[in-house]
N, C-alpha and C. Protein backbone atom coordinates (compact mmCIF):
# COMPACT_ATOMS: atom_id res chain seq x y z
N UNK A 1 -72.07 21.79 -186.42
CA UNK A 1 -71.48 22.70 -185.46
C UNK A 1 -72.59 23.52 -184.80
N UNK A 2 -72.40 23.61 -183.26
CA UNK A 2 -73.17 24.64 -182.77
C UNK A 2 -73.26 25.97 -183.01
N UNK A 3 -74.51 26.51 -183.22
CA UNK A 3 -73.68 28.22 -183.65
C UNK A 3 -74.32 29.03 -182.25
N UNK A 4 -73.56 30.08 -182.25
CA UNK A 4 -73.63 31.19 -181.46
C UNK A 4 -75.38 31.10 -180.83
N UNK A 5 -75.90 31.50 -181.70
CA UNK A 5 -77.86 31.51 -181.34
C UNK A 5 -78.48 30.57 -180.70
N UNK A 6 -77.46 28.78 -181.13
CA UNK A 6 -78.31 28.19 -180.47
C UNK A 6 -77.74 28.09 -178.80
N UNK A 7 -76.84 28.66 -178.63
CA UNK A 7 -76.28 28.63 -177.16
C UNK A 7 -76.89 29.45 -176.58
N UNK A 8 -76.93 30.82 -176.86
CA UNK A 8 -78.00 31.63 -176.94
C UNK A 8 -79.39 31.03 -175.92
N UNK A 9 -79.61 30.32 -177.24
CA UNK A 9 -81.36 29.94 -176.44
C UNK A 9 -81.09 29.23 -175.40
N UNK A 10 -80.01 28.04 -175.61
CA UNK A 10 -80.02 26.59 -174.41
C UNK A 10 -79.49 27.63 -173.37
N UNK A 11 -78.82 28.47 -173.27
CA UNK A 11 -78.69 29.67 -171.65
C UNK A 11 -80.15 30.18 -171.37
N UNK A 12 -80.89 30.43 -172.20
CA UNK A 12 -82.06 31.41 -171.64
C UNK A 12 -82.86 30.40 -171.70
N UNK A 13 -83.45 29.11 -171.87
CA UNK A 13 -83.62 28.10 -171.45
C UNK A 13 -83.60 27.78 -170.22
N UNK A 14 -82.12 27.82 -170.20
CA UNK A 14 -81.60 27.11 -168.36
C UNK A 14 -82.27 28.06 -167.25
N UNK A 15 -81.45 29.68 -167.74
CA UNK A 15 -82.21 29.98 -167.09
C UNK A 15 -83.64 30.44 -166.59
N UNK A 16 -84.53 30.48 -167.46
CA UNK A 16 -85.76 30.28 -167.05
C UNK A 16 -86.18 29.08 -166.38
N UNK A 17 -85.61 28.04 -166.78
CA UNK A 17 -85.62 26.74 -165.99
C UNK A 17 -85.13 26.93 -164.47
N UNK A 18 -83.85 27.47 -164.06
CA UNK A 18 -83.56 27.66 -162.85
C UNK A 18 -84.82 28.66 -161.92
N UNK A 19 -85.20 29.31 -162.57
CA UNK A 19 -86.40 30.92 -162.08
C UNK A 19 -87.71 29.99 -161.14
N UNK A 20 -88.42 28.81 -162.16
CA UNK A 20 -89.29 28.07 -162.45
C UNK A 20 -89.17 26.98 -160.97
N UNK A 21 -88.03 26.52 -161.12
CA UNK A 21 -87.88 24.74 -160.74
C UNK A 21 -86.82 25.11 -159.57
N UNK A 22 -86.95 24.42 -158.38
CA UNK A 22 -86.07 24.23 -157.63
C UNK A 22 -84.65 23.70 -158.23
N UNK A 23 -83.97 23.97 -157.53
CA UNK A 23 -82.76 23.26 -157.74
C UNK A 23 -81.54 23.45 -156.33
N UNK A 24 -80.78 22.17 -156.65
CA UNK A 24 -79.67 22.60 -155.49
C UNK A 24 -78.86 23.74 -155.24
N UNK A 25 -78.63 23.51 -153.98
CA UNK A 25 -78.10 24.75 -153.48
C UNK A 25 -77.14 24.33 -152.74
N UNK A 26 -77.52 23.04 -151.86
CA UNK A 26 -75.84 22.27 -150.77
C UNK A 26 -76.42 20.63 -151.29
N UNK A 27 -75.22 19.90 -151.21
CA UNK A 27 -75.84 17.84 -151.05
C UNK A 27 -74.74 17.90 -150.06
N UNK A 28 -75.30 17.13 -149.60
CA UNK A 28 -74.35 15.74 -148.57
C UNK A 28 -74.50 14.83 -147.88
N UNK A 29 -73.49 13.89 -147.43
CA UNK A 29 -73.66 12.39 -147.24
C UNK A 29 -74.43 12.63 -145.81
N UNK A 30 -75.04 12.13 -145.29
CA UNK A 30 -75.52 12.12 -144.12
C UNK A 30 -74.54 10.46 -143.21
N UNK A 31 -73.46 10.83 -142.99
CA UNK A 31 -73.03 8.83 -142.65
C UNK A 31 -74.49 8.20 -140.99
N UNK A 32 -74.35 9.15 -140.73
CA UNK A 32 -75.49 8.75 -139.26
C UNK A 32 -76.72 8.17 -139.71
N UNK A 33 -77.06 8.71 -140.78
CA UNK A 33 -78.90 8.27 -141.49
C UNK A 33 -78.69 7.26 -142.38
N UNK A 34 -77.14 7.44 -143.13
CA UNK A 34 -76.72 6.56 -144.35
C UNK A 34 -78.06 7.25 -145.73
N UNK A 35 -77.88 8.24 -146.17
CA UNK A 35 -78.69 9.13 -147.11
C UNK A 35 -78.24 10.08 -147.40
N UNK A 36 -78.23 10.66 -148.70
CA UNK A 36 -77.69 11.89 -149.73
C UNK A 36 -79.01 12.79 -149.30
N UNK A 37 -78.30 14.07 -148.84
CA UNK A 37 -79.45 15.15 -149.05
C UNK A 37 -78.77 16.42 -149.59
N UNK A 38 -80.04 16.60 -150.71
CA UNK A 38 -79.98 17.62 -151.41
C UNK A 38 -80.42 18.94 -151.03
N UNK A 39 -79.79 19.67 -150.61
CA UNK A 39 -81.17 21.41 -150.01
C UNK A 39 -81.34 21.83 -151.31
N UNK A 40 -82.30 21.97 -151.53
CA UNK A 40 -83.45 23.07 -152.53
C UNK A 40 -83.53 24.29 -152.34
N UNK A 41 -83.44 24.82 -153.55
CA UNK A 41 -83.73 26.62 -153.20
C UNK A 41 -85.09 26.83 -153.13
N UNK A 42 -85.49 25.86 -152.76
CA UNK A 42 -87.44 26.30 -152.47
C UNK A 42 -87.23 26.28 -150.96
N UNK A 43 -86.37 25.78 -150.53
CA UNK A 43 -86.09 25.43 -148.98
C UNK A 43 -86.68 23.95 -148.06
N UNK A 44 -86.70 23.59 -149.06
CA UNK A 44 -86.83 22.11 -149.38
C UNK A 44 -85.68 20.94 -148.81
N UNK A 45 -86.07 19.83 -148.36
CA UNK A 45 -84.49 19.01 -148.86
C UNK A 45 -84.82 17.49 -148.96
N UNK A 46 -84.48 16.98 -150.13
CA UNK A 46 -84.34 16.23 -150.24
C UNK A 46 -83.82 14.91 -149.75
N UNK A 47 -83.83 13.53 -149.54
CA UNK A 47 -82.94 12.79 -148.88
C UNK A 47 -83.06 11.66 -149.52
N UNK A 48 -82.33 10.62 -149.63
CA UNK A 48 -82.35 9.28 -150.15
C UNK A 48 -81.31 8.74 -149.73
N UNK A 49 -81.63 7.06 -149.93
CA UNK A 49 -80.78 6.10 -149.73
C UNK A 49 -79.59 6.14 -150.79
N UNK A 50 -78.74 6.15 -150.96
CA UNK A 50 -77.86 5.78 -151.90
C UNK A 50 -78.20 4.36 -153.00
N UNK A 51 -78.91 2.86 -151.92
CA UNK A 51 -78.83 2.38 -152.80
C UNK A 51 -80.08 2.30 -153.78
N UNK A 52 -80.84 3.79 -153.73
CA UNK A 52 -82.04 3.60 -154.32
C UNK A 52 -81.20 4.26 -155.60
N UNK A 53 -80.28 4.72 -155.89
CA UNK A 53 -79.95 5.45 -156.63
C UNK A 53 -78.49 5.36 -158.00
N UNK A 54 -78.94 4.92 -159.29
CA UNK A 54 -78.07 3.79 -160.21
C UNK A 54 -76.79 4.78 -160.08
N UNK A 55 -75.72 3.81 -159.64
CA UNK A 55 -74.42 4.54 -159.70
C UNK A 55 -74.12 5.02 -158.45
N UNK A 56 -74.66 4.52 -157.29
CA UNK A 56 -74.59 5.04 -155.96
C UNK A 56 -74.85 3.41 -155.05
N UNK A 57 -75.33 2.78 -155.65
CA UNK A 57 -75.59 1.68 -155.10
C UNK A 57 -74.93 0.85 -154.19
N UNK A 58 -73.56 0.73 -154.95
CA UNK A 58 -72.33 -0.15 -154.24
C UNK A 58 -71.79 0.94 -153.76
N UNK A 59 -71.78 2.20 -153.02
CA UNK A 59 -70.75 2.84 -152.81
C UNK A 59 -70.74 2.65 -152.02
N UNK A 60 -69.03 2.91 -151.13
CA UNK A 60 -68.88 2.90 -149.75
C UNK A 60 -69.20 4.38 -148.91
N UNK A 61 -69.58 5.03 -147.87
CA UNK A 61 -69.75 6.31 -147.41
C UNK A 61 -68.45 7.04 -147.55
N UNK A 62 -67.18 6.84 -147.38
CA UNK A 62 -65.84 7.39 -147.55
C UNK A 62 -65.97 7.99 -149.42
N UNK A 63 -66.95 7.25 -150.35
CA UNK A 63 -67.42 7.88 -151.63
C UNK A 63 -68.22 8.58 -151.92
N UNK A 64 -69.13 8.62 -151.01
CA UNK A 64 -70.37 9.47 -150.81
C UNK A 64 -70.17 10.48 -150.68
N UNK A 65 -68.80 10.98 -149.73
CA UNK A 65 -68.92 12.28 -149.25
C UNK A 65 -68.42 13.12 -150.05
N UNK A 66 -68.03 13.08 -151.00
CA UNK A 66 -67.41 14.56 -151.64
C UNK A 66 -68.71 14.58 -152.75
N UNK A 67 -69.31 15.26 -152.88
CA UNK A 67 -70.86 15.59 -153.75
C UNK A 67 -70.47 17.46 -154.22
N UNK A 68 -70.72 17.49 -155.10
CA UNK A 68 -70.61 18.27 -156.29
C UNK A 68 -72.21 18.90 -156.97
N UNK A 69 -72.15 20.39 -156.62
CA UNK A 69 -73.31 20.62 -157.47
C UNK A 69 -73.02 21.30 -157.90
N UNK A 70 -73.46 20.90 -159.73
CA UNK A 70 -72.79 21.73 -160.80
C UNK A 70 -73.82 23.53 -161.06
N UNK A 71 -73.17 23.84 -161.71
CA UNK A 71 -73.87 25.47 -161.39
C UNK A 71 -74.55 25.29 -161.90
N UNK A 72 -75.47 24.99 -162.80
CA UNK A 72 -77.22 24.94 -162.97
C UNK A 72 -77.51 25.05 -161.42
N UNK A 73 -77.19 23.96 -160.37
CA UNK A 73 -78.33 23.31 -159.75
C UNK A 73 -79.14 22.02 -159.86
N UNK A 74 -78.89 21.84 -161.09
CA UNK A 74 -79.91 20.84 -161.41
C UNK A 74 -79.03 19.33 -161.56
N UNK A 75 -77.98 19.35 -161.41
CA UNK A 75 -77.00 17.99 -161.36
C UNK A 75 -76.45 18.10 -160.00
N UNK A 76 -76.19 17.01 -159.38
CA UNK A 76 -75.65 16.33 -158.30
C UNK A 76 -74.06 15.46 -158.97
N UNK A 77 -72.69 15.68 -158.85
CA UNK A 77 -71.86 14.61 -159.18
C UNK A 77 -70.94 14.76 -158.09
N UNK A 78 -71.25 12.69 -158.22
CA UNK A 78 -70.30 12.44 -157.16
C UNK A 78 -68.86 11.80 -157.74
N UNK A 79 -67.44 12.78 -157.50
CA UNK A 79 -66.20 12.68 -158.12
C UNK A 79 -65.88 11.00 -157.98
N UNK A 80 -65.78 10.84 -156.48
CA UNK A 80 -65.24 9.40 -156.55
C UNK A 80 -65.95 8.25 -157.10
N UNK A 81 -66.72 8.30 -157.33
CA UNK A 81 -67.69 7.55 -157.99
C UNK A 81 -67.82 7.36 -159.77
N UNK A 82 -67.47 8.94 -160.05
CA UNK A 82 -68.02 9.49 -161.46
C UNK A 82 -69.67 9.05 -161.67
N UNK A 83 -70.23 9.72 -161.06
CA UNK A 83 -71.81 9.58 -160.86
C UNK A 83 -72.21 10.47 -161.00
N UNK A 84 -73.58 10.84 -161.91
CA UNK A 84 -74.06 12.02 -161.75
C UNK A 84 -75.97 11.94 -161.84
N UNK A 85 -76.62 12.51 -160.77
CA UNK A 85 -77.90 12.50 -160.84
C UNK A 85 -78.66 13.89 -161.50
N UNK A 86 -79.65 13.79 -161.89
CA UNK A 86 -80.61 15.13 -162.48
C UNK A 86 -81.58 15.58 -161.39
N UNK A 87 -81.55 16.47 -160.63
CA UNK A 87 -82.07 16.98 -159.81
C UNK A 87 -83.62 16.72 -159.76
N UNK A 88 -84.16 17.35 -161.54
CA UNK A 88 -85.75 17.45 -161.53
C UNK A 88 -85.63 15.62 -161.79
N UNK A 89 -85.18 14.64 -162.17
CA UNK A 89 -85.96 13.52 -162.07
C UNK A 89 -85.98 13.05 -160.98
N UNK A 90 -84.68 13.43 -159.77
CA UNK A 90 -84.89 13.05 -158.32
C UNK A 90 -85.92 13.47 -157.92
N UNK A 91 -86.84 14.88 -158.51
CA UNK A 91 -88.06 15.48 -157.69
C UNK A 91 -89.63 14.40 -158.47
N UNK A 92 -88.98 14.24 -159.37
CA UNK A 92 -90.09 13.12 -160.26
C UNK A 92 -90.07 11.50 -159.70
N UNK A 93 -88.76 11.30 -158.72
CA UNK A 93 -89.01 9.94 -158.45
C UNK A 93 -88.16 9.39 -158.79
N UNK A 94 -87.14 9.95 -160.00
CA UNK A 94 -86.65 8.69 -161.01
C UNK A 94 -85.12 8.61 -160.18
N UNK A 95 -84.79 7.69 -160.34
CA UNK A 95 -83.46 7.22 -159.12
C UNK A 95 -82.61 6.93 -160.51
N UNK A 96 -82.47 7.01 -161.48
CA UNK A 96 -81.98 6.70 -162.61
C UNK A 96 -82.23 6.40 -163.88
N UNK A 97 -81.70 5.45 -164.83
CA UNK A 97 -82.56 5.42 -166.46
C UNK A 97 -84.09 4.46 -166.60
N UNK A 98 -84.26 4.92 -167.21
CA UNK A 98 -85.49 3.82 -167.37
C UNK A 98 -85.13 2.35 -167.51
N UNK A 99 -84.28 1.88 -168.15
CA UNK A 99 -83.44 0.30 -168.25
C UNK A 99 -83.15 0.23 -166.85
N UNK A 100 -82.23 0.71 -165.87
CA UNK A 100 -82.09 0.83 -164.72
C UNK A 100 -83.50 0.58 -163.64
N UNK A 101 -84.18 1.28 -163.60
CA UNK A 101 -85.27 1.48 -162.65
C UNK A 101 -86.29 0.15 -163.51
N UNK A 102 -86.63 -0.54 -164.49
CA UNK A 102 -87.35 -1.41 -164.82
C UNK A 102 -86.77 -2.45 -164.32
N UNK A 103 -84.99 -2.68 -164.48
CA UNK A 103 -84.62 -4.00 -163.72
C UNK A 103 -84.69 -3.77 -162.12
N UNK A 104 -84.65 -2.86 -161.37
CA UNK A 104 -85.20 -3.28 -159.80
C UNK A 104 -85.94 -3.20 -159.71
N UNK A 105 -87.60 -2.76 -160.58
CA UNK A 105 -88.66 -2.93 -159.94
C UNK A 105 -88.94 -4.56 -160.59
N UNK A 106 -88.41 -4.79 -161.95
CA UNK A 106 -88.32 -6.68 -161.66
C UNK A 106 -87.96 -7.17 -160.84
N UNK A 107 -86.92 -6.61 -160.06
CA UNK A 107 -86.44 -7.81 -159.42
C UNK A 107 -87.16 -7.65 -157.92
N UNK A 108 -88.00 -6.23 -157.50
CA UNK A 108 -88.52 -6.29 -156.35
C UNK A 108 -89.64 -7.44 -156.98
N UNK A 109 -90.15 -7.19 -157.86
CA UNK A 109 -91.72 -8.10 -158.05
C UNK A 109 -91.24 -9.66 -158.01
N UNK A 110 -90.03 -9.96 -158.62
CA UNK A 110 -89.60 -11.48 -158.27
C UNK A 110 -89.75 -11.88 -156.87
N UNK A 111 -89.52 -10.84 -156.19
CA UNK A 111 -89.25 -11.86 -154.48
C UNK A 111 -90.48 -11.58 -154.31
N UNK A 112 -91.40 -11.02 -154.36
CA UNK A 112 -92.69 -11.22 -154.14
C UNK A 112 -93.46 -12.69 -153.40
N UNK A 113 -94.10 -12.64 -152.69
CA UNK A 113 -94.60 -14.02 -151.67
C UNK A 113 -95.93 -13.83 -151.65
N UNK A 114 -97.03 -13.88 -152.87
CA UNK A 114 -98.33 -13.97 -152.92
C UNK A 114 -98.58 -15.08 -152.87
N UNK A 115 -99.74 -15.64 -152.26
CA UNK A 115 -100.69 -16.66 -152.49
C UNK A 115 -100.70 -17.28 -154.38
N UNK A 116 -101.08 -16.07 -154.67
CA UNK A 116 -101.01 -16.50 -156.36
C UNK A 116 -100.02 -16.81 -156.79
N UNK A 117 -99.13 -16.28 -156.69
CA UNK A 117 -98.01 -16.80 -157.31
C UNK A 117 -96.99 -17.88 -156.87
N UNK A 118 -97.65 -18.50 -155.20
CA UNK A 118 -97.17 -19.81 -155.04
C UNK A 118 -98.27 -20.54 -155.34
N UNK A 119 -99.32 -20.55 -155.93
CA UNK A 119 -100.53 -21.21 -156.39
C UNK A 119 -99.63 -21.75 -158.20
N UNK A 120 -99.26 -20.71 -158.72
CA UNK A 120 -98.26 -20.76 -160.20
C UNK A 120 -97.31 -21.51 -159.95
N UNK A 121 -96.85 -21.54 -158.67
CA UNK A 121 -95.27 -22.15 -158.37
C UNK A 121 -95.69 -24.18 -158.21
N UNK A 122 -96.62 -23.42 -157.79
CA UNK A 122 -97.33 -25.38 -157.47
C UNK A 122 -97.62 -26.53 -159.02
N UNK A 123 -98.33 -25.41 -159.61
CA UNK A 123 -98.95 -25.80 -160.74
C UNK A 123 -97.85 -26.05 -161.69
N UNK A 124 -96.84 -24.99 -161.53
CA UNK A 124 -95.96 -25.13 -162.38
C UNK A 124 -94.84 -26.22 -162.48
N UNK A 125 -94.60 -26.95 -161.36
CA UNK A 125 -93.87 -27.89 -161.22
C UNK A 125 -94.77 -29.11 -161.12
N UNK A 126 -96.01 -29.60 -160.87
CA UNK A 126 -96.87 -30.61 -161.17
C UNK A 126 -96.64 -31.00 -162.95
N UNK A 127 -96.26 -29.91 -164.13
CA UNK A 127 -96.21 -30.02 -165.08
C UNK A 127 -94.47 -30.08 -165.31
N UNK A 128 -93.82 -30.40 -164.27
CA UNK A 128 -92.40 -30.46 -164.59
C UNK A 128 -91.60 -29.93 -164.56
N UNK A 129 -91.79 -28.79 -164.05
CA UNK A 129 -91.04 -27.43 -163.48
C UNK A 129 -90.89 -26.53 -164.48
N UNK A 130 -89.97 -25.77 -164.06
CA UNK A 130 -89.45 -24.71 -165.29
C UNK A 130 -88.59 -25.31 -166.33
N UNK A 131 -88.67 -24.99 -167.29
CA UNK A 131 -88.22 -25.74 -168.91
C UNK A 131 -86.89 -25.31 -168.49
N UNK A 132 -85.83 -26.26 -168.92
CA UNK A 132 -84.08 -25.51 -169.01
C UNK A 132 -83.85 -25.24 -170.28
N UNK A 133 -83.12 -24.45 -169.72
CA UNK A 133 -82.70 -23.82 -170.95
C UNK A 133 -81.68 -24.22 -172.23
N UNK A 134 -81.56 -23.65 -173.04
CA UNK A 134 -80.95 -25.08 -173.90
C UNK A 134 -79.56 -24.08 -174.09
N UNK A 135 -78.22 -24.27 -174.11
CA UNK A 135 -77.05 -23.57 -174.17
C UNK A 135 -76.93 -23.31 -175.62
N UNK A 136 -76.55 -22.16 -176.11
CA UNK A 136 -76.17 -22.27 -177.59
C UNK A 136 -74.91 -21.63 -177.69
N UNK A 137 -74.28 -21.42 -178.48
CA UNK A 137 -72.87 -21.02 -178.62
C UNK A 137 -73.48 -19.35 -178.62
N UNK A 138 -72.36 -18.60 -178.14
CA UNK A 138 -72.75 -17.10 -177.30
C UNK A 138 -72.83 -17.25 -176.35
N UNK A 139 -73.69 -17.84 -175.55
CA UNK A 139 -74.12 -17.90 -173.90
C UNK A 139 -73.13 -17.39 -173.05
């Protein structure tokens, strides 16, 4: 059980965190740019694509628009969606979880069109292509 003290600290926590760190103040859909912007109480604003962002990806703009900032500041949630972003990792870059953001930067490096790696693509099928895979029960 939580007790009294430690709520205590996680409030005087936050707020020293809020004192410190920007945080929101307005979001909204931009439909003309197609991008979420966040205003900052540094006077700042933020903007992004939706589909850079896990849980925003497939949305339609009619979902975009109702955006929610919870009283920290520091969360973005979008109702129709049930989505919610962290303000300071949007200022760090992070568009979502680490599992998340490792599978699209795989899959940007897959479409990749180097010299080298159609040099691999050559070589690799002179030896018979890519191995198939063998089905096992699960699959």
């Amino acid at each position: 059980m939580v007790t009294r003290r430690e709520i205590d600290l996680a409030n005087q926590r936050g707020e020293q965190m809020r004192r410190e760190f920007p945080h929101a103040v307005a979001a909204r859909y931009d439909r003309h740019n197609r991008k979420v912007v966040i205003d900052l109480s540094s006077k700042l604003s933020l903007s992004f694509s939706p589909d850079d962002a896990q849980g925003l990806e497939n949305a339609r703009p009619a979902e975009l628009e109702a955006i929610e900032v919870t009283a920290s500041g520091f969360g973005i949630h979008f109702p129709k969606l049930d989505a919610d972003l962290f303000v300071p990792g949007l200022l760090e870059g992070l568009m979502g979880s680490k599992k998340w953001m490792a599978a699209r930067l795989g899959a940007i490096g897959g479409q990749a069109r180097t010299a080298a790696k159609k040099r691999a693509a050559r070589a690799n099928g002179k030896l018979g292509g890519r191995p198939r895979g063998s089905a096992t029960a699960g699959d």
